[in-house]
C-alpha atoms as a PDB file:
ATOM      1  CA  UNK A   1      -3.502-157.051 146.333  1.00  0.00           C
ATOM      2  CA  UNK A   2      -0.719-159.644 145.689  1.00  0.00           C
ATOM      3  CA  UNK A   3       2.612-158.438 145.203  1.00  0.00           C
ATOM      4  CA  UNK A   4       4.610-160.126 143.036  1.00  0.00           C
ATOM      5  CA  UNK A   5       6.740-157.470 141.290  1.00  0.00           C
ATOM      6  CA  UNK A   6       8.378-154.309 141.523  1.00  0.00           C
ATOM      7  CA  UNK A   7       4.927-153.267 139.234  1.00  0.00           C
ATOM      8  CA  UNK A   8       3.159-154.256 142.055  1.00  0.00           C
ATOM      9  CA  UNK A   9       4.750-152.164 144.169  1.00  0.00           C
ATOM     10  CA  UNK A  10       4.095-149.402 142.434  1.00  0.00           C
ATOM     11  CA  UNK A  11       1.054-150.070 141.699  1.00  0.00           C
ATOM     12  CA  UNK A  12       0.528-150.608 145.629  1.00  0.00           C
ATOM     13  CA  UNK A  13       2.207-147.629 146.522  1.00  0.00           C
ATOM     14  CA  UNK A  14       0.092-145.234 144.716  1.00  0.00           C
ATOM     15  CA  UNK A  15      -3.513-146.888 146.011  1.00  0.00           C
ATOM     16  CA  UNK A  16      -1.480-146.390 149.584  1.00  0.00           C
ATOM     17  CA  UNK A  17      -1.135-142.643 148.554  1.00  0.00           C
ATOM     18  CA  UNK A  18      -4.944-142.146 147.066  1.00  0.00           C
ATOM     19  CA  UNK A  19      -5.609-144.335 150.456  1.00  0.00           C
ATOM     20  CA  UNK A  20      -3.874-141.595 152.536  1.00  0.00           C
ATOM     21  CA  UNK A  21      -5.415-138.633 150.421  1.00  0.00           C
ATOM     22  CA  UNK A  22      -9.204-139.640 150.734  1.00  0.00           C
ATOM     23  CA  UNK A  23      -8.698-140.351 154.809  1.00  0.00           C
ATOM     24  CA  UNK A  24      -7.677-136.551 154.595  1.00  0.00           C
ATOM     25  CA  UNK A  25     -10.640-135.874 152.864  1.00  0.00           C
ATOM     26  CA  UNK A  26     -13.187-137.238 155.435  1.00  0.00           C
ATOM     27  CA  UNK A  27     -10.742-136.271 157.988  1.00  0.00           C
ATOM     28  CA  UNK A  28     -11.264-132.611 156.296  1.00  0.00           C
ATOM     29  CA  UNK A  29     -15.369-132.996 156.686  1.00  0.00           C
ATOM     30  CA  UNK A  30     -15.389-134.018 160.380  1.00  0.00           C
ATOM     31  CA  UNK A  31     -12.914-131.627 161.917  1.00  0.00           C
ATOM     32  CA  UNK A  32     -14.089-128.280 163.792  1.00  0.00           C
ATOM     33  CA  UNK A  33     -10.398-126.606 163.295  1.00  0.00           C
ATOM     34  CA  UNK A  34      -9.760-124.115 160.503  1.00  0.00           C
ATOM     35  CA  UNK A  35      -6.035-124.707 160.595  1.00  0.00           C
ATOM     36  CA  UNK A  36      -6.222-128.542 160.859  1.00  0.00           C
ATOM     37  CA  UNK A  37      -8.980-128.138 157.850  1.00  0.00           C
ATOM     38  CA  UNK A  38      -6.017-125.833 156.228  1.00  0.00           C
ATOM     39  CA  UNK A  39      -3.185-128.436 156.925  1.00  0.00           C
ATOM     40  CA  UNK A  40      -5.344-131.519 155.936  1.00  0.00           C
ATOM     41  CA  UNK A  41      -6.622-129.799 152.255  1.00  0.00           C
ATOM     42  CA  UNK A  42      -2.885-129.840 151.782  1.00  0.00           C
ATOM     43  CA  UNK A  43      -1.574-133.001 152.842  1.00  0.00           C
ATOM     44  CA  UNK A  44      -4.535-134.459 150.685  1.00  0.00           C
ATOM     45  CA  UNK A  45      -3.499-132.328 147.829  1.00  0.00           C
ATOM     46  CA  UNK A  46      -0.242-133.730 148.425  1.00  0.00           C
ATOM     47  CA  UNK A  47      -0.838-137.058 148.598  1.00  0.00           C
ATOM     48  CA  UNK A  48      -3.078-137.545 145.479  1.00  0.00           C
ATOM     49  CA  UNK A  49      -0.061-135.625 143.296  1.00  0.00           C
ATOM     50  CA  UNK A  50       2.359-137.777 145.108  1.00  0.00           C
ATOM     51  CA  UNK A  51       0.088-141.248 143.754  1.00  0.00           C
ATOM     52  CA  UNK A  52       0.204-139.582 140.225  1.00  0.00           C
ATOM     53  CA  UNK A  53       3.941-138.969 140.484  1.00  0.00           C
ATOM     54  CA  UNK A  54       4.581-143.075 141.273  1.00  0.00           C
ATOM     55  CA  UNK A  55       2.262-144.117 138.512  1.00  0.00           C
ATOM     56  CA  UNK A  56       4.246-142.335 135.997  1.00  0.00           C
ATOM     57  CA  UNK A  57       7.206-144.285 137.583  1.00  0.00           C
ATOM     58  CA  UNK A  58       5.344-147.382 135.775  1.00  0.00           C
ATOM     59  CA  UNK A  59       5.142-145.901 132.407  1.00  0.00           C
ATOM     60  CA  UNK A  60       8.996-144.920 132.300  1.00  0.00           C
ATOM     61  CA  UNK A  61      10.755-147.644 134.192  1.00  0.00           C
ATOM     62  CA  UNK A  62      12.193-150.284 131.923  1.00  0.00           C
ATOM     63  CA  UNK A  63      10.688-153.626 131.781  1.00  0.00           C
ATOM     64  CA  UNK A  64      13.634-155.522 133.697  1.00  0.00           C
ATOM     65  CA  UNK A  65      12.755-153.238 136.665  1.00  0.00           C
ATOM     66  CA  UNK A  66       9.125-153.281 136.536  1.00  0.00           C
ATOM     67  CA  UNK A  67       9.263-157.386 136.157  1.00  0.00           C
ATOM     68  CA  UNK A  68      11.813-157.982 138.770  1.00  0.00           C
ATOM     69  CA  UNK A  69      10.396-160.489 141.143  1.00  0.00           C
ATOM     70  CA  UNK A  70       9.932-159.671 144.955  1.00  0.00           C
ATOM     71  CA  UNK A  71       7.725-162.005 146.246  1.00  0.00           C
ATOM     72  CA  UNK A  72      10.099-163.615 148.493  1.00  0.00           C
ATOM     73  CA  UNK A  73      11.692-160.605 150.319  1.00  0.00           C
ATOM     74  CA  UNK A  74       7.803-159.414 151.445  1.00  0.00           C
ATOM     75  CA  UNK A  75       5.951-163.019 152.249  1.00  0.00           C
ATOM     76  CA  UNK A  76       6.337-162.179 155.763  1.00  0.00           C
ATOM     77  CA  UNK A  77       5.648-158.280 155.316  1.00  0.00           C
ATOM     78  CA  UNK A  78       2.889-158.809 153.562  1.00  0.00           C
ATOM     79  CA  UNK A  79       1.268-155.470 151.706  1.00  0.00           C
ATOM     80  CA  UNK A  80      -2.035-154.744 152.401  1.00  0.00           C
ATOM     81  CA  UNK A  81      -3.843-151.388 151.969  1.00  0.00           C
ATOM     82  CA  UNK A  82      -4.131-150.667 155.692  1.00  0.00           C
ATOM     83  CA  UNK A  83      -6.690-147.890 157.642  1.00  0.00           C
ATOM     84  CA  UNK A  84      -4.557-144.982 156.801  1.00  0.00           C
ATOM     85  CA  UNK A  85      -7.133-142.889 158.543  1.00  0.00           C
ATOM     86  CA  UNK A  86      -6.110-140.753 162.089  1.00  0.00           C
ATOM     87  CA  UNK A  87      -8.063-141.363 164.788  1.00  0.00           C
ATOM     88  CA  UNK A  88     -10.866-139.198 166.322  1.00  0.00           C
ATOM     89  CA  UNK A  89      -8.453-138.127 169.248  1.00  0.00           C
ATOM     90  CA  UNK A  90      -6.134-136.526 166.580  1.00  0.00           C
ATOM     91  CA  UNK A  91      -8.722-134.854 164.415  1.00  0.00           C
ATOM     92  CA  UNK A  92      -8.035-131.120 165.822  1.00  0.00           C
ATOM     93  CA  UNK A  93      -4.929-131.696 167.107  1.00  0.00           C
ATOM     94  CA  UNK A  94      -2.122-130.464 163.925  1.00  0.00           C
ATOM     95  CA  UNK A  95       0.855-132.277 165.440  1.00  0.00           C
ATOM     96  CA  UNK A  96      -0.329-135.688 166.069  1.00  0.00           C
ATOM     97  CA  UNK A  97      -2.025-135.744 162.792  1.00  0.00           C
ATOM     98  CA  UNK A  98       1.101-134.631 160.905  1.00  0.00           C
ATOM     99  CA  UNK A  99       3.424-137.033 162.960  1.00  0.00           C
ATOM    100  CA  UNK A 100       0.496-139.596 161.752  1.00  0.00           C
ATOM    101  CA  UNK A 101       1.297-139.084 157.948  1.00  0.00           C
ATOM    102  CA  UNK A 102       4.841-138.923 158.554  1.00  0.00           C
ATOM    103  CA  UNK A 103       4.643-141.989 160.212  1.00  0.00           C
ATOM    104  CA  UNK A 104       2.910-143.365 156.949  1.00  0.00           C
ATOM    105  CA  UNK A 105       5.704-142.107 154.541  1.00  0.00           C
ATOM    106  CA  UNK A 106       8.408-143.430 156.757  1.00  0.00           C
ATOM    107  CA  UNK A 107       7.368-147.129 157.229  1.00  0.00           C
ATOM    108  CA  UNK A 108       7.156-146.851 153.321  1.00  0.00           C
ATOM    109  CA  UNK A 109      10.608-145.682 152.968  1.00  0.00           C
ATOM    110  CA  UNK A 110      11.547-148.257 155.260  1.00  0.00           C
ATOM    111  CA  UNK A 111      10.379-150.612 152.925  1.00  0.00           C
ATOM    112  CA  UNK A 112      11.743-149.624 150.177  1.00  0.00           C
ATOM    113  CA  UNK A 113      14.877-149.423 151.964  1.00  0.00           C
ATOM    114  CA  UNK A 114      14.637-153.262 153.075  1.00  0.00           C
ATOM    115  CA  UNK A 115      13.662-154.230 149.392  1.00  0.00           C
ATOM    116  CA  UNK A 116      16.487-152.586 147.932  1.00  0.00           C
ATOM    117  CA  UNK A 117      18.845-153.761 150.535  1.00  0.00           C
ATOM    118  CA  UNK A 118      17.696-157.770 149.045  1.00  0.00           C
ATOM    119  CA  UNK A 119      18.014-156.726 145.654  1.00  0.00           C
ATOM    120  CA  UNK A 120      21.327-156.102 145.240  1.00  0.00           C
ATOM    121  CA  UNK A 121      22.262-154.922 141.857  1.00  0.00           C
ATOM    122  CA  UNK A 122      19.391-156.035 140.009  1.00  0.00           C
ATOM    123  CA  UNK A 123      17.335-153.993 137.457  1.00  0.00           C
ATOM    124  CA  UNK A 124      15.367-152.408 140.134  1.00  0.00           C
ATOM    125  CA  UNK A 125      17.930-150.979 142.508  1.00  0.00           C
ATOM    126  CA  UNK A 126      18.113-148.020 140.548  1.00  0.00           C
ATOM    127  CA  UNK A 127      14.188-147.651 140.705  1.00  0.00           C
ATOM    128  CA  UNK A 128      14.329-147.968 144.427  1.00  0.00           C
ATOM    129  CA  UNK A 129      16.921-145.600 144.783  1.00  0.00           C
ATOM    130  CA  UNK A 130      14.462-143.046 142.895  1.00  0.00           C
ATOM    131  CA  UNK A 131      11.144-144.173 145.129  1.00  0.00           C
ATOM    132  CA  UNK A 132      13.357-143.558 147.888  1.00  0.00           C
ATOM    133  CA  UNK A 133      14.649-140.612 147.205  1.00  0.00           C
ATOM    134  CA  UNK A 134      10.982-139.129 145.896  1.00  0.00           C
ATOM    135  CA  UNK A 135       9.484-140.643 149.296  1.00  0.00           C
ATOM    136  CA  UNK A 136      12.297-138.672 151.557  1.00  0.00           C
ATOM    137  CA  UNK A 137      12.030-135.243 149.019  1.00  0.00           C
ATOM    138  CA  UNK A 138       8.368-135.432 149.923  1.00  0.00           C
ATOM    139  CA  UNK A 139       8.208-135.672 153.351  1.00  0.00           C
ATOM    140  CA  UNK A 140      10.540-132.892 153.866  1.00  0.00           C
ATOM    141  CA  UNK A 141       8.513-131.048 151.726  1.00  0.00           C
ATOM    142  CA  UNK A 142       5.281-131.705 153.814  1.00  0.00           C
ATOM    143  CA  UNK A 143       7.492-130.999 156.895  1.00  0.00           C
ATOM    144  CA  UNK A 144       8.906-127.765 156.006  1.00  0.00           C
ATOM    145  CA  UNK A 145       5.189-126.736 154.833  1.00  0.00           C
ATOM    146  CA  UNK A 146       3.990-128.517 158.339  1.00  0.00           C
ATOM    147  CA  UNK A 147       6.061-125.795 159.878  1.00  0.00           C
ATOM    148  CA  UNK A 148       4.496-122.802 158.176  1.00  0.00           C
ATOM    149  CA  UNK A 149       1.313-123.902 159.206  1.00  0.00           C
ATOM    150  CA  UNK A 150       2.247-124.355 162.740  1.00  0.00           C
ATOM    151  CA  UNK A 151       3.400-120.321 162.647  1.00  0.00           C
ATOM    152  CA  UNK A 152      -0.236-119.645 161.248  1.00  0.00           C
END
C-alpha cells in the first residue's frame, strides 16, 4: 500500500489490525492450550473492534486532516503490512504471545508518535493525538485483561 496521507494511514492501520486479528485466528486453530485458545479469542475480538474503531476515524476527521501529506516523514519507514503472526515456539506459551501483540501496538504508537512529532501544528496533530491516545487506551486495556487471564 502507498502511503501518501494521513487517509492512508488510517486506512493502513486498520488492515494492520484485521492483519493482527486473523493471525489470532489461525493462531486460535493450531494451539493445544485452552487458556492461550481463551486469551487469543480475545485479543482477536479485540483487534477486529479496534480496526472498526480507526475506520470510523476516516468518516469523522475533517478533510484538512485526512489530506495532510506524509509521504516524506515515512520514505525511509516505509509501511508495509508485515507477518503479524507469532511464531510456533510461542503458540502455548500466554506471555510471549501477549508481549508479541504488545510489541505490535507499541511500534505503532511509536509511529504515530514520530509522525506527529514532524507535523507540527498541522490539521492532523489533533488526529494523532486521538490515534495515540486510542492505541495506548487499548493496550492497557488488553494488558489489564492479559492479567486476569494469567490468574485463570
Amino acid at each position: 500500500m502507498k502511503t501518501e496521507t494521513v487517509k492512508d494511514i488510517l486506512q493502513w492501520t486498520a488492515a494492520f489490525h484485521r492483519e493482527i486479528a486473523a493471525c489470532l485466528r489461525q493462531c486460535e486453530d493450531e494451539t493445544h492450550s485452552e487458556r492461550v485458545r481463551l486469551l487469543l479469542d480475545y485479543l482477536q475480538q479485540h483487534e477486529e473492534r479496534l480496526a472498526h474503531v480507526v475506520e470510523r476515524f476516516e468518516g469523522t476527521s475533517d478533510m484538512d486532516e485526512l489530506n495532510t501529506w506524509c509521504f516524506e516523514f515515512i520514505q525511509d519507514n516505509a509501511l508495509e503490512p508485515r507477518a503479524a503472526c507469532l511464531s510456533d515456539a510461542h503458540k502455548d506459551d500466554v506471555e510471549a504471545l501477549f508481549m508479541d501483540v504488545m510489541n505490535q501496538h507499541r511500534q505503532l504508537i511509536e509511529l504515530y508518535r514520530y509522525l506527529d512529532g514532524r507535523f507540527g501544528h498541522s490539521p492532523a496533530h489533533g488526529l494523532l493525538e486521538k490515534l495515540i491516545d486510542l492505541e495506548q487506551h487499548e493496550a492497557m486495556q488488553m494488558s489489564q485483561s492479559a492479567n486476569r487471564f494469567r490468574d485463570l
